[in-house]
Structures are given as structure tokens and as C-alpha cells.
N, C-alpha and C. Protein backbone atom coordinates (compact mmCIF):
# COMPACT_ATOMS: atom_id res chain seq x y z
N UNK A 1 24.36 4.50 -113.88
CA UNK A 1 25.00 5.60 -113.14
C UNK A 1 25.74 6.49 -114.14
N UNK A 2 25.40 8.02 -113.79
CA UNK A 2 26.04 8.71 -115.23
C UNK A 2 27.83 9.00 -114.81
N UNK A 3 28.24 9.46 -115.72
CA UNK A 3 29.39 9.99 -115.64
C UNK A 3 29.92 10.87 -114.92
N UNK A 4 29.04 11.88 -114.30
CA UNK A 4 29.01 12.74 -113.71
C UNK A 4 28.78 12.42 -112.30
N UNK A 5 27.89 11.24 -112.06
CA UNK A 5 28.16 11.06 -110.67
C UNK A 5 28.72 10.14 -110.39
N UNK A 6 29.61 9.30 -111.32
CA UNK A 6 30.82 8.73 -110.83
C UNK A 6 32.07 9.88 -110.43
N UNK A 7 32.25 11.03 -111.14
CA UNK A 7 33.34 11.65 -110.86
C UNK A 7 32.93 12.53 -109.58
N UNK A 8 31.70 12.22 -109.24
CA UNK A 8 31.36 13.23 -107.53
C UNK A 8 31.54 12.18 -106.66
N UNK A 9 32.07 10.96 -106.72
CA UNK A 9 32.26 10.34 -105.94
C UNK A 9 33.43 9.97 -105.68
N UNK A 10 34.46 10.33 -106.82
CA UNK A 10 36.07 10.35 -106.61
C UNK A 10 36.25 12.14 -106.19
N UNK A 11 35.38 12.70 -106.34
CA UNK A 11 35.38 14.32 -105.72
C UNK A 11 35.24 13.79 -104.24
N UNK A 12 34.47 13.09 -103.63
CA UNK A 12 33.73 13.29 -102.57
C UNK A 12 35.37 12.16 -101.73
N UNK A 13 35.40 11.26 -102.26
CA UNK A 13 36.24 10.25 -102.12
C UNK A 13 37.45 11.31 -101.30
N UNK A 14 38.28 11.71 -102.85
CA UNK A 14 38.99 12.19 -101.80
C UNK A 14 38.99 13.34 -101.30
N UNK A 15 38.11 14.49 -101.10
CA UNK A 15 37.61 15.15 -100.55
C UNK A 15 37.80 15.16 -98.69
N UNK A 16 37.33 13.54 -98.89
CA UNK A 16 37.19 12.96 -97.46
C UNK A 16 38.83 12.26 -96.70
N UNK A 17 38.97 11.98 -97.77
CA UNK A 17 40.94 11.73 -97.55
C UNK A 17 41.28 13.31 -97.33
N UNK A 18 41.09 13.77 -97.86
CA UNK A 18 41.91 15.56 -97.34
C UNK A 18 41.74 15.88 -96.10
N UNK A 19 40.40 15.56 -95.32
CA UNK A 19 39.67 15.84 -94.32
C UNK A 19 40.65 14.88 -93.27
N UNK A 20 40.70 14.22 -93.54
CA UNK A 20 41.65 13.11 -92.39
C UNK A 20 43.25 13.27 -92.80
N UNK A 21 43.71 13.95 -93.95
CA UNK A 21 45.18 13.90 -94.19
C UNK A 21 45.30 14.84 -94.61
N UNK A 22 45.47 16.27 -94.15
CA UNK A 22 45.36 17.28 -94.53
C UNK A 22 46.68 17.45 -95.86
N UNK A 23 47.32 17.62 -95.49
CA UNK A 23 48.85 17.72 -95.82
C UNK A 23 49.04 16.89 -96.95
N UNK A 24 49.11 15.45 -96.90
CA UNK A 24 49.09 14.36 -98.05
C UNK A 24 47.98 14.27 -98.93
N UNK A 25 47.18 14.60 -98.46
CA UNK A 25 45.78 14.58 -99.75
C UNK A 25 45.44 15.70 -100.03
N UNK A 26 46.28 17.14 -100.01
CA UNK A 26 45.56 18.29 -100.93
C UNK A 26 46.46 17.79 -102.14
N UNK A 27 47.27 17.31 -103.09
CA UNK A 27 47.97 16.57 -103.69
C UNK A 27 47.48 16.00 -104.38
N UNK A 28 46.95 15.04 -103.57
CA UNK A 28 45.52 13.99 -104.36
C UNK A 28 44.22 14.81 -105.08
N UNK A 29 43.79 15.83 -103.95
CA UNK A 29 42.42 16.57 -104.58
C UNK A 29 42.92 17.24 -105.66
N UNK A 30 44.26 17.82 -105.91
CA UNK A 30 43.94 18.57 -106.97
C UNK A 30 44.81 17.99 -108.29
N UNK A 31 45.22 16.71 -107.87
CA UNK A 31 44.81 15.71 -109.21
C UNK A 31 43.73 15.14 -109.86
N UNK A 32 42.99 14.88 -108.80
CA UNK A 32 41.14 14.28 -109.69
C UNK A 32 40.26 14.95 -108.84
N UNK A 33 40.15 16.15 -108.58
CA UNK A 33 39.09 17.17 -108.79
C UNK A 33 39.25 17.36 -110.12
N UNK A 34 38.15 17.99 -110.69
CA UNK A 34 37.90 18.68 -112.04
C UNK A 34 38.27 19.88 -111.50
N UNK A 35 38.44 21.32 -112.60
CA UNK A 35 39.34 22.44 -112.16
C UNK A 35 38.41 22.97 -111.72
N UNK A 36 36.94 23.09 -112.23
CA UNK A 36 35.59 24.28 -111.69
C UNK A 36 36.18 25.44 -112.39
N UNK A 37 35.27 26.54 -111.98
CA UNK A 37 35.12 27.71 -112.26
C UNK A 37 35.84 28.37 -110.90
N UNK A 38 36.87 29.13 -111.44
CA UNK A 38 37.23 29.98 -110.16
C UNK A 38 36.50 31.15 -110.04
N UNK A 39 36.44 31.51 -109.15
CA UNK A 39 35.54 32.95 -108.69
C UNK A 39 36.27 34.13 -108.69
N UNK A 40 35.35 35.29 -108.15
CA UNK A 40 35.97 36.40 -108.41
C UNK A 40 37.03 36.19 -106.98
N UNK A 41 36.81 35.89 -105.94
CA UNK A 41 37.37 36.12 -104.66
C UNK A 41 38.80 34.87 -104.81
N UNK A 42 39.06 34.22 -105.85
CA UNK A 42 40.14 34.00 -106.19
C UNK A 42 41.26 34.50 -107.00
N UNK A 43 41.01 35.52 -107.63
CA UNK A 43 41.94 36.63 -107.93
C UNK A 43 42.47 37.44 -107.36
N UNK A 44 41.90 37.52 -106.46
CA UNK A 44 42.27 38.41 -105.17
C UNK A 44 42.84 37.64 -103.75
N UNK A 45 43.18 36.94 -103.69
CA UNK A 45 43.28 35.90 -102.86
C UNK A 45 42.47 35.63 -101.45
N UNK A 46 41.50 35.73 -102.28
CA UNK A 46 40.28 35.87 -100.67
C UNK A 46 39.44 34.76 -100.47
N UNK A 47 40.59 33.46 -100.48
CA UNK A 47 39.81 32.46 -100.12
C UNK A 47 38.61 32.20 -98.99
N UNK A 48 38.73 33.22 -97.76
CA UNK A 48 38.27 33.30 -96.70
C UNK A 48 36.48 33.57 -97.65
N UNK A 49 36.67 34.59 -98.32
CA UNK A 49 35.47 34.87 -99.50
C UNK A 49 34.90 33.74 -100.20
N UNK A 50 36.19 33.37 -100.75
CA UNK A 50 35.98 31.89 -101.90
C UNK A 50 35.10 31.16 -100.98
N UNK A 51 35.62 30.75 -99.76
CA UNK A 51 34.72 29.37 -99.28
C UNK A 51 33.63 30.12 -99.13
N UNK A 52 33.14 31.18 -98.70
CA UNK A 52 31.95 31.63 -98.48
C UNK A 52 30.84 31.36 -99.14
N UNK A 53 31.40 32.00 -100.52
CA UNK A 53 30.75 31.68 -101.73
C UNK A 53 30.17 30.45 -102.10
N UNK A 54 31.27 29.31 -101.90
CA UNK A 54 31.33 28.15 -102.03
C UNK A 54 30.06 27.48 -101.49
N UNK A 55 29.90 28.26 -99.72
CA UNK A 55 29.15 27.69 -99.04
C UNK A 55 27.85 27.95 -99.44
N UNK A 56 27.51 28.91 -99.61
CA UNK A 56 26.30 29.39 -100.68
C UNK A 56 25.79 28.65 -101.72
N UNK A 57 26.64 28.64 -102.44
CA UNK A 57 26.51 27.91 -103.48
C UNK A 57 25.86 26.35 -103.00
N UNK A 58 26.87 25.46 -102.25
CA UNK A 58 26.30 24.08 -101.53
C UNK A 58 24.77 24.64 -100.85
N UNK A 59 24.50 25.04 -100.43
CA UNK A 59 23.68 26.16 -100.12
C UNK A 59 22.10 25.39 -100.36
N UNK A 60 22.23 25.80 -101.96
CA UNK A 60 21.73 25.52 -102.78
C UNK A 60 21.50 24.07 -103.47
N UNK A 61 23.39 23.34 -103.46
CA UNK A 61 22.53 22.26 -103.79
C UNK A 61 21.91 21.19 -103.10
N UNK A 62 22.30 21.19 -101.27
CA UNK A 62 21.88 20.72 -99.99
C UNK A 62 20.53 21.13 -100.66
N UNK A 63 19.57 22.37 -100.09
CA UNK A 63 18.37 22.25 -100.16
C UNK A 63 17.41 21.32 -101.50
N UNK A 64 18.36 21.69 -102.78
CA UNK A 64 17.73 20.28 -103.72
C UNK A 64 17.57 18.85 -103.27
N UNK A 65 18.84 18.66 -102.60
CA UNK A 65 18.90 17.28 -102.24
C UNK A 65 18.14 17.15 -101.25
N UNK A 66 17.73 17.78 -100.59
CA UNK A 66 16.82 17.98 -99.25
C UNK A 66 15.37 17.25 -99.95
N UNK A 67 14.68 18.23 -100.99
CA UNK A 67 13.22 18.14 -101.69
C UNK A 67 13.45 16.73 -102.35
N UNK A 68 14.77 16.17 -102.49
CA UNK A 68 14.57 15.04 -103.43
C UNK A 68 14.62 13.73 -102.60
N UNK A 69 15.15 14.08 -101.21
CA UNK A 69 15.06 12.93 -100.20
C UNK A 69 13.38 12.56 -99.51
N UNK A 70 13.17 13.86 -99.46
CA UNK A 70 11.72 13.67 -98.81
C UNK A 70 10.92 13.48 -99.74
N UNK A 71 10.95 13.69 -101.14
CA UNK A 71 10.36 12.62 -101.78
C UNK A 71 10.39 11.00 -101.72
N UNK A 72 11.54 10.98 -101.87
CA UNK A 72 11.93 9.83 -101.32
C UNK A 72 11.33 8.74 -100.36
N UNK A 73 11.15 9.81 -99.44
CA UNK A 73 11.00 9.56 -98.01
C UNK A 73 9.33 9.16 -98.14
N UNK A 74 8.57 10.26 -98.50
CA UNK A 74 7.18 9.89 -99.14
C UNK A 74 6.66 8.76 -100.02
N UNK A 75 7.56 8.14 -100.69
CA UNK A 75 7.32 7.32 -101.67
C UNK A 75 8.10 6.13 -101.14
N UNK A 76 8.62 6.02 -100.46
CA UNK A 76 8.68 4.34 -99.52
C UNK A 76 7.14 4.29 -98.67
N UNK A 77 6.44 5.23 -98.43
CA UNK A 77 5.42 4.53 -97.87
C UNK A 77 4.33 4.03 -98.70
N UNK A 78 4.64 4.52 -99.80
CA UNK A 78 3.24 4.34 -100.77
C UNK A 78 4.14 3.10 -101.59
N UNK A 79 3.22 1.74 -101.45
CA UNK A 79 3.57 0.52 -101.92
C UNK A 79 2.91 0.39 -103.72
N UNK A 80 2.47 1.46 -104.06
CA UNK A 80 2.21 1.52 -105.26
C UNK A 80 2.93 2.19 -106.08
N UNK A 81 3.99 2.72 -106.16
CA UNK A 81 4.87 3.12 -106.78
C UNK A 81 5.87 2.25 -107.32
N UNK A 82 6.18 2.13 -108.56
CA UNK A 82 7.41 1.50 -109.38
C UNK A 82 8.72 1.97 -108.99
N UNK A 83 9.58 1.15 -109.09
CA UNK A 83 10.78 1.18 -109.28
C UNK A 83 11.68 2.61 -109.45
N UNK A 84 11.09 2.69 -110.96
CA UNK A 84 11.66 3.53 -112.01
C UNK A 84 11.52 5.06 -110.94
N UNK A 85 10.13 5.61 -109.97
CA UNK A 85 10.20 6.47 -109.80
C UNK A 85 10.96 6.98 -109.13
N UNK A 86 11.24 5.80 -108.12
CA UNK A 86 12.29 6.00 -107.60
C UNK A 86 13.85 6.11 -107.54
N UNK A 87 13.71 5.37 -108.56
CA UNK A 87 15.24 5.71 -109.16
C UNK A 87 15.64 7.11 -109.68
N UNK A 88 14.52 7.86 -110.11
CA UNK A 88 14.86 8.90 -110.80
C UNK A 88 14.89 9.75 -110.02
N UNK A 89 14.41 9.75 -108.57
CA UNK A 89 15.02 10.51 -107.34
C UNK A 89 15.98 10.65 -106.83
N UNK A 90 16.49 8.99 -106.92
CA UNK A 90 17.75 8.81 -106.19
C UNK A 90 19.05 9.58 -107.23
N UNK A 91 18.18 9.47 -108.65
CA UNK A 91 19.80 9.80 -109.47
C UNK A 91 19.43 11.29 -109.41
N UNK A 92 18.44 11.81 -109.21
CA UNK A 92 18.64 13.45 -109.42
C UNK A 92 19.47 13.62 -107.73
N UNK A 93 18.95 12.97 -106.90
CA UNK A 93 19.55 13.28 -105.49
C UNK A 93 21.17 13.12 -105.64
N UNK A 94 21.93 11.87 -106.40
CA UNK A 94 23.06 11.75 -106.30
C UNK A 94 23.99 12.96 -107.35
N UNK A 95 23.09 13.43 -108.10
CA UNK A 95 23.23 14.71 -109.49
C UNK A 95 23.87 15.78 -108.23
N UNK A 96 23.18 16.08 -107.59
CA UNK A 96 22.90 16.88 -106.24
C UNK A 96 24.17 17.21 -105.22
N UNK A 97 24.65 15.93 -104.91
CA UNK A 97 25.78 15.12 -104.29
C UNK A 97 27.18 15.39 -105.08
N UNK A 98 26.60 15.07 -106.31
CA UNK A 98 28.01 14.99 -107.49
C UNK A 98 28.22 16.81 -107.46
N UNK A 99 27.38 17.65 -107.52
CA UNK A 99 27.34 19.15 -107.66
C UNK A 99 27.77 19.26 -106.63
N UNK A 100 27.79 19.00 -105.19
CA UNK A 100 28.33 19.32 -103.80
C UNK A 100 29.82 18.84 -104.35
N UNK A 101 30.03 17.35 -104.30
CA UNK A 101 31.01 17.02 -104.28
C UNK A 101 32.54 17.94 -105.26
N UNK A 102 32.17 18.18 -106.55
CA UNK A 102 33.02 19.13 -107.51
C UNK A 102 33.01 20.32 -106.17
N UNK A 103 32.12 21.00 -105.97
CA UNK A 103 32.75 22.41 -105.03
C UNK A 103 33.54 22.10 -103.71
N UNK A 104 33.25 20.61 -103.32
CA UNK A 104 34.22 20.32 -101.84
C UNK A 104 35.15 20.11 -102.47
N UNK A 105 35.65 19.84 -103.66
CA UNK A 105 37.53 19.71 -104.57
C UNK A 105 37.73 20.89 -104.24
N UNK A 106 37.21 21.86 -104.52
CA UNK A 106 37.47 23.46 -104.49
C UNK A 106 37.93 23.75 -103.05
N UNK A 107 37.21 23.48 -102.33
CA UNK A 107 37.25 23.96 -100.86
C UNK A 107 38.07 23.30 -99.87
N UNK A 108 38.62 21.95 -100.77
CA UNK A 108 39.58 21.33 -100.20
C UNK A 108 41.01 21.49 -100.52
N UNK A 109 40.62 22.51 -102.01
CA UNK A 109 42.22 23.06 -102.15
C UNK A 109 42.99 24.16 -101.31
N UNK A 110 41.51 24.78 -101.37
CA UNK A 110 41.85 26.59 -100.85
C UNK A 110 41.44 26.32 -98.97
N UNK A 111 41.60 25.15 -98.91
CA UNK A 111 41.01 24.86 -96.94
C UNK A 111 42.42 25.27 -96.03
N UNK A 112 43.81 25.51 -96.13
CA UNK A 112 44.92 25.77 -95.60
C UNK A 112 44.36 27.16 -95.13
N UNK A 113 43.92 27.94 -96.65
CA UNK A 113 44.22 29.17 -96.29
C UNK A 113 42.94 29.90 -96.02
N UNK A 114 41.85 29.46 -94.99
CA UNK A 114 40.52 29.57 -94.91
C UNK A 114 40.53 29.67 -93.03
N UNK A 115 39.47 29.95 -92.76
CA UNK A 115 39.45 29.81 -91.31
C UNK A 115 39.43 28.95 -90.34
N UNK A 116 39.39 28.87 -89.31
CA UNK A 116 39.28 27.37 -88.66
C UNK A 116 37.98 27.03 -88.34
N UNK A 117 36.51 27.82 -88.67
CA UNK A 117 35.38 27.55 -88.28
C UNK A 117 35.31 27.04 -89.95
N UNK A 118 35.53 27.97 -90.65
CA UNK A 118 35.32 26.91 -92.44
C UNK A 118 36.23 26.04 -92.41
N UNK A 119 37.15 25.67 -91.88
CA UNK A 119 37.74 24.24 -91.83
C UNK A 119 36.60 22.83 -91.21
N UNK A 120 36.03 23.62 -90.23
CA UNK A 120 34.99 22.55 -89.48
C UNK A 120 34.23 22.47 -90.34
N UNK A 121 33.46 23.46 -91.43
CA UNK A 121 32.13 23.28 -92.05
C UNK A 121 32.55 22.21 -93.47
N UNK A 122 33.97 22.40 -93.72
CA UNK A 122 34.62 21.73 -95.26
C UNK A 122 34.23 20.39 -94.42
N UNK A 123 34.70 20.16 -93.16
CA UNK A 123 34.86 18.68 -93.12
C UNK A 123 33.44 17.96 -93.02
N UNK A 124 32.43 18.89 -91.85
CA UNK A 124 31.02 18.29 -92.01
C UNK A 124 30.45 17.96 -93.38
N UNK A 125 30.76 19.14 -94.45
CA UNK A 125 30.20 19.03 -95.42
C UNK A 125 30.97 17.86 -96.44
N UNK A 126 31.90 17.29 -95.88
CA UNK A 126 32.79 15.91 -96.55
C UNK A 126 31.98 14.85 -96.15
N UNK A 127 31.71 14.52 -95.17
CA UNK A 127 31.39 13.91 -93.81
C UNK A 127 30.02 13.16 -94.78
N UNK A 128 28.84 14.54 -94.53
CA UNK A 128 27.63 14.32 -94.93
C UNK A 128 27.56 13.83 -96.46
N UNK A 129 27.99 14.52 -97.19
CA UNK A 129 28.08 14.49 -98.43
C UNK A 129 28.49 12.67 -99.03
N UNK A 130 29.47 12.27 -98.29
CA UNK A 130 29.69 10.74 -98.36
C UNK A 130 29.13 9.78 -97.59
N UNK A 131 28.31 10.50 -96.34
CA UNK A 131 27.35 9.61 -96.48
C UNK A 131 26.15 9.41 -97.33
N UNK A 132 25.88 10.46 -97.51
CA UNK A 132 24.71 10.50 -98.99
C UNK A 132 24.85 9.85 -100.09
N UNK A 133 26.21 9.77 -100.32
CA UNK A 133 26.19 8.90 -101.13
C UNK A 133 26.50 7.45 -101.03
N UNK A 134 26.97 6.96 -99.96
CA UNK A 134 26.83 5.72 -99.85
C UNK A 134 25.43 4.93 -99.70
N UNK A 135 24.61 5.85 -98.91
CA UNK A 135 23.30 5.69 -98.89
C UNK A 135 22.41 5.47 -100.25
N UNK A 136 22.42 6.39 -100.98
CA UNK A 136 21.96 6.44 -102.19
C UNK A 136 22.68 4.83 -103.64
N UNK A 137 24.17 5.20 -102.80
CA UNK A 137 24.42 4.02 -103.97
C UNK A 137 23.42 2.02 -103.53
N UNK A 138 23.71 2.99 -101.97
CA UNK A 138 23.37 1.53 -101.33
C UNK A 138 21.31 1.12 -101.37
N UNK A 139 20.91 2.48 -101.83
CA UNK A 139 19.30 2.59 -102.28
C UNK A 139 19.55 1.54 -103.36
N UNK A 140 20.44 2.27 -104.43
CA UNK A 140 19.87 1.86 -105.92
C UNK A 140 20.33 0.18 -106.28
N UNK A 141 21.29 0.39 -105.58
CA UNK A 141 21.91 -1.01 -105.48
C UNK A 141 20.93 -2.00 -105.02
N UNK A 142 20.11 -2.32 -103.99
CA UNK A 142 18.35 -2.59 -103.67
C UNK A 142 17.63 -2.34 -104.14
N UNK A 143 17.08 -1.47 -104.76
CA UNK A 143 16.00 -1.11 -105.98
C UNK A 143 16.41 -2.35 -107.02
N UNK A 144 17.43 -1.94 -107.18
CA UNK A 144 17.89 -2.82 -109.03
C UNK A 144 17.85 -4.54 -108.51
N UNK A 145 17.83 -4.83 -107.55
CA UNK A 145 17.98 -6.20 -107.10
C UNK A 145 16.30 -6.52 -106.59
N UNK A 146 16.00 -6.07 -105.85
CA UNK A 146 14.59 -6.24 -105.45
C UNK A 146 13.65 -4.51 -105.77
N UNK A 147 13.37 -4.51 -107.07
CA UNK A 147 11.89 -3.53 -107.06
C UNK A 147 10.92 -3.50 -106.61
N UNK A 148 10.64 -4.96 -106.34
CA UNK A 148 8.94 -5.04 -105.80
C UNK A 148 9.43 -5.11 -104.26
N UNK A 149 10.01 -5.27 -103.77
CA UNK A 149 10.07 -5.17 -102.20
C UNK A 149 10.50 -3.77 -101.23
N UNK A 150 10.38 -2.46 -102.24
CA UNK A 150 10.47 -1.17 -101.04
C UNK A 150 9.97 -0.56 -100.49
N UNK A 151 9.01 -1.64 -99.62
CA UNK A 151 8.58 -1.72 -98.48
C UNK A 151 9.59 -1.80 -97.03
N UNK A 152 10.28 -2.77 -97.50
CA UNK A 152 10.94 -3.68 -96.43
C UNK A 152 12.07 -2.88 -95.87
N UNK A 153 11.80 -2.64 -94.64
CA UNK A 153 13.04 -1.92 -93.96
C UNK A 153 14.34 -1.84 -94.12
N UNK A 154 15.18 -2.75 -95.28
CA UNK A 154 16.74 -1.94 -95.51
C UNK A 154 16.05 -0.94 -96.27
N UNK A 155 14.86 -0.95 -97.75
CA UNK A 155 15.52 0.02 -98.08
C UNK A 155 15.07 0.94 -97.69
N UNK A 156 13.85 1.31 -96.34
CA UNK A 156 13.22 2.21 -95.73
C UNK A 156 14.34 2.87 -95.25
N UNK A 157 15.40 1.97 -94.49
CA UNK A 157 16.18 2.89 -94.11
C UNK A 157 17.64 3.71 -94.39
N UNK A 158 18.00 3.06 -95.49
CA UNK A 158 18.47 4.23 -96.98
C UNK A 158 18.32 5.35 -97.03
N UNK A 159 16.63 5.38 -96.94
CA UNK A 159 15.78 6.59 -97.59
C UNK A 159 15.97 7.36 -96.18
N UNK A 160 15.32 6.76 -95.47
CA UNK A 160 15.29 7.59 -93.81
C UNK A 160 17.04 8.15 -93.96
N UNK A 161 17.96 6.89 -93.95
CA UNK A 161 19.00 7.75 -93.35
C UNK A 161 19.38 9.02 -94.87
N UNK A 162 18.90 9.39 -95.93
CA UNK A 162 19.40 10.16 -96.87
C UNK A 162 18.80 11.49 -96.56
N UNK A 163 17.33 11.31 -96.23
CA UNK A 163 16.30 12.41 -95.83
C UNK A 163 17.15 13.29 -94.28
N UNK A 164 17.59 12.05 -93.66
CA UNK A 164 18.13 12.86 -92.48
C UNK A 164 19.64 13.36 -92.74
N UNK A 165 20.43 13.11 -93.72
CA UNK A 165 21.65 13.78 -93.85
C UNK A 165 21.48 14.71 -94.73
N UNK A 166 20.43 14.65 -95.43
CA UNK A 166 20.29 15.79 -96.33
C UNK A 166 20.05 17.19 -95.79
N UNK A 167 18.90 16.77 -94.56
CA UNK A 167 18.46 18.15 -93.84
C UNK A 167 19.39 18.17 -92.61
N UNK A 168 20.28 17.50 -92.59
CA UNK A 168 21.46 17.87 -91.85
C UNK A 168 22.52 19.01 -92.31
N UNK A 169 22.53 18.57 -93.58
CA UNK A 169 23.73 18.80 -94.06
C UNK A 169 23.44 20.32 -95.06
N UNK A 170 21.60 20.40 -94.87
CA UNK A 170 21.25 21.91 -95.45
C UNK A 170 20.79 22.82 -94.33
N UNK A 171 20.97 22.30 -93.11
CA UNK A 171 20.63 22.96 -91.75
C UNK A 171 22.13 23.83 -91.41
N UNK A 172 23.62 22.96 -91.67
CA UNK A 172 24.58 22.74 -91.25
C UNK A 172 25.42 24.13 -91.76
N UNK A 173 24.67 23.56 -93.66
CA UNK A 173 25.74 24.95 -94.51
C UNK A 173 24.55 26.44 -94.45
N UNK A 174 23.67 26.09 -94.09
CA UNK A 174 22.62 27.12 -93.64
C UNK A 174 23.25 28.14 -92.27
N UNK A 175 23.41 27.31 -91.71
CA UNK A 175 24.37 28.17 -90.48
C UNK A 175 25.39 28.72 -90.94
N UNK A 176 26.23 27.76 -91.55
CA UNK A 176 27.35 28.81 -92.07
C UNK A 176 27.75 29.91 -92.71
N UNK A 177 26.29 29.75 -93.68
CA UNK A 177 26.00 31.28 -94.49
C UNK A 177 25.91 32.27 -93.66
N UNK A 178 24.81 31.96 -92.68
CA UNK A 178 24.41 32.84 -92.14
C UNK A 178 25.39 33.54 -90.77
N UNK A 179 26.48 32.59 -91.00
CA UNK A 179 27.61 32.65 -89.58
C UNK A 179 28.24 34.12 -90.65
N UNK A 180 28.82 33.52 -91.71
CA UNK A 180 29.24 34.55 -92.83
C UNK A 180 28.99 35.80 -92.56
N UNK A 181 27.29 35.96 -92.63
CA UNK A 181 27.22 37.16 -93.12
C UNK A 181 26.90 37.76 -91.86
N UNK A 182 26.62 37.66 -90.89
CA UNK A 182 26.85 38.28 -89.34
C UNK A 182 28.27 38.90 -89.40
N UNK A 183 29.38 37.74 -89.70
CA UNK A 183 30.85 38.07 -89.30
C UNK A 183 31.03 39.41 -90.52
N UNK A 184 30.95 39.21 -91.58
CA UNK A 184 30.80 40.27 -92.19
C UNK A 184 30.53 41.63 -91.54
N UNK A 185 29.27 41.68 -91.60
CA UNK A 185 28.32 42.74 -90.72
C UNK A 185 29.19 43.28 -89.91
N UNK A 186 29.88 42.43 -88.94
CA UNK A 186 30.77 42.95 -87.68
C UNK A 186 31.91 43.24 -88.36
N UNK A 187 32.20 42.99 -89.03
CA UNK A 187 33.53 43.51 -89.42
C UNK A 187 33.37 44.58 -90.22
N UNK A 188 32.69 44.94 -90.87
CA UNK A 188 32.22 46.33 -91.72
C UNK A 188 32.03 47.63 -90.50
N UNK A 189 30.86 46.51 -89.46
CA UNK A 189 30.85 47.96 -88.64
C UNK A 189 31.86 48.41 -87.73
N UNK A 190 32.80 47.47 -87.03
CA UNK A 190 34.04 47.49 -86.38
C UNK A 190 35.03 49.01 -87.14
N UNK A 191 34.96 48.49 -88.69
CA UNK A 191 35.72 49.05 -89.63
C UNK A 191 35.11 50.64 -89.73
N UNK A 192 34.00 50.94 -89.67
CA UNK A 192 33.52 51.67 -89.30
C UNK A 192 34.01 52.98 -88.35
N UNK A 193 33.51 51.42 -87.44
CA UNK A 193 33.75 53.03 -85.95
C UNK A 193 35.48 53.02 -85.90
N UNK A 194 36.11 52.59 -86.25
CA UNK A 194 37.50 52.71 -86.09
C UNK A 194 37.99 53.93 -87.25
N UNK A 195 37.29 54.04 -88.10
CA UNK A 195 37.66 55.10 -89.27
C UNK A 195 36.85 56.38 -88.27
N UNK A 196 36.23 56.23 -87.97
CA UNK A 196 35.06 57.48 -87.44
C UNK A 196 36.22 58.12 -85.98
N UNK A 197 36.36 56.94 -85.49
CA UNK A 197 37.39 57.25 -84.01
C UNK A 197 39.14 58.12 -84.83
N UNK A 198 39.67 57.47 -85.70
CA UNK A 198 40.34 57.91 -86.37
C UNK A 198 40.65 59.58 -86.80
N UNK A 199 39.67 59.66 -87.31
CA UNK A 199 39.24 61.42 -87.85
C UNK A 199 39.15 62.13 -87.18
């Protein structure tokens, strides 16, 4: 397990403590989050922006993790496949997870001052995100103990349940983008006819 996705799992960890303790664990997140890259919409204090961005960004790495589950998912049925290939799914999938997890530190700092529909999407995306990875740890953890047996329904259903939180959880921040940029839209044109009524 690399380094990197041990620290998406103390991201994700308490990520998920913030989500249940709002108040007492932004404290915690922004002791062992890593700092990230702040954005432009944090200079300006437009966290409402920031998470947007944010969500975009997860966006992106949901749909990876998506292609790397249904591989996954494909390669539990085929009893001729090694070990190894699968492992190298599961660790690019948890790579995936660890990249979600660093931007939910972010989104769990700036979540006070964000909306209450991106408050719901921070927490789904906590939610999913730790189950993926329990799933995945709980794959490799079976792989490394029994290789020749992933056939056998625990670890079929690992894979099943990773494939289905993955395209959950890229269905989920998929909406939200797209919630974004509607609300946008309306608010530009609102802004609009109110300057036009104005004059």
C-alpha cells in the first residue's frame, strides 16, 4: 500500500468525522489534511465557487474510479486471470479514492461557508468515498490471502459493491456539476433582467 493512499484514508477518515461532527472535527481536518492547492475562488472568498470547482474536479476522479471498478467487475468473472492484475486495479482504484479523499480535506474546511445543497453533496461524497475504500482495502486484503480463489463470492462482492459505489458516487457529483451550472445560468440571467429593468 503506497504512501499516498494511506494518507487518503486519514483524508477520508476524518473527512467522515467532520460529516457527523461538524464543529469538533473541522479542527481535526485541518490538522491531517495535506494543505492542496488553493484555487482561484479562494482569494476571493468564494467558497460557494471553491466547492464547485472542487466538485468538478472529483468529477473526474469518480469517473476514473468508475473505469477501474468495472474492470474489476469484468475480471472476477474470468477465472483466468492472476492475482497481480488485479491488484493493480484495485491500487490504481484506491490512487483514485486517495485523489477524492485530499479534495474532501478541502471541502471539509471551506463546508461552514458553502451551501446547504453542497453540504449534502460533501457528505455523500464522504459517505461513498469510505466506502470505497473499505471495500477495496477489504478486496486486497483477500487477494493477498487467497489469489487463486476470486471466484468465490466474498471477493465477488467487494468488486460488485466498489463498481456500484463508484457509479454512484460519479452519477451523484455528476448532478452536482450540473446542479452548479444551471444555478449559475439562473443567476446570471436573473442578474440580467434586473440590470435591464433598472435602466
Amino acid at each position: 500500500m503506497s504512501l499516498k493512499t494511506l494518507s487518503c484514508i486519514s483524508c477520508i477518515s476524518f473527512a467522515m468525522a467532520a460529516c457527523a461532527v461538524p464543529a469538533a472535527a473541522a479542527v481535526a481536518v485541518a490538522r491531517a489534511c495535506p494543505s492542496g492547492r488553493v484555487t482561484a475562488a479562494s482569494y476571493t472568498w468564494d467558497f460557494t465557487g471553491e466547492a464547485n470547482t472542487l466538485f468538478k474536479a472529483i468529477r473526474s476522479d469518480a469517473q476514473q474510479a468508475v473505469y477501474h471498478a468495472d474492470n474489476l467487475h469484468s475480471f472476477a468473472a474470468d477465472t483466468n486471470l492472476v492475482w497481480s492484475i488485479h491488484g493493480e486495479e484495485l491500487d490504481a482504484l484506491k490512487d483514485n479514492v486517495g485523489d477524492i479523499g485530499a479534495k474532501l480535506c478541502r471541502l471539509e474546511a471551506i463546508r461552514r461557508a458553502v451551501t446547504p445543497w453542497q453540504r449534502s453533496e460533501i457528505e455523500r461524497i464522504a459517505v461513498a468515498s469510505r466506502l470505497m475504500a473499505d471495500n477495496a482495502d477489504n478486496a486486497i486484503l483477500y487477494g493477498n490471502a487467497s489469489p487463486q480463489l476470486l471466484w468465490e463470492p466474498a471477493y465477488r462482492r467487494y468488486v460488485n459493491n466498489l463498481y456500484a459505489e463508484a457509479k454512484s458516487l460519479a452519477r451523484s457529483v455528476d448532478e452536482a456539476v450540473e446542479f452548479a451550472h444551471v444555478s449559475k445560468q439562473y443567476r446570471d440571467l436573473r442578474q440580467a433582467v434586473e440590470t435591464r429593468r433598472a435602466s
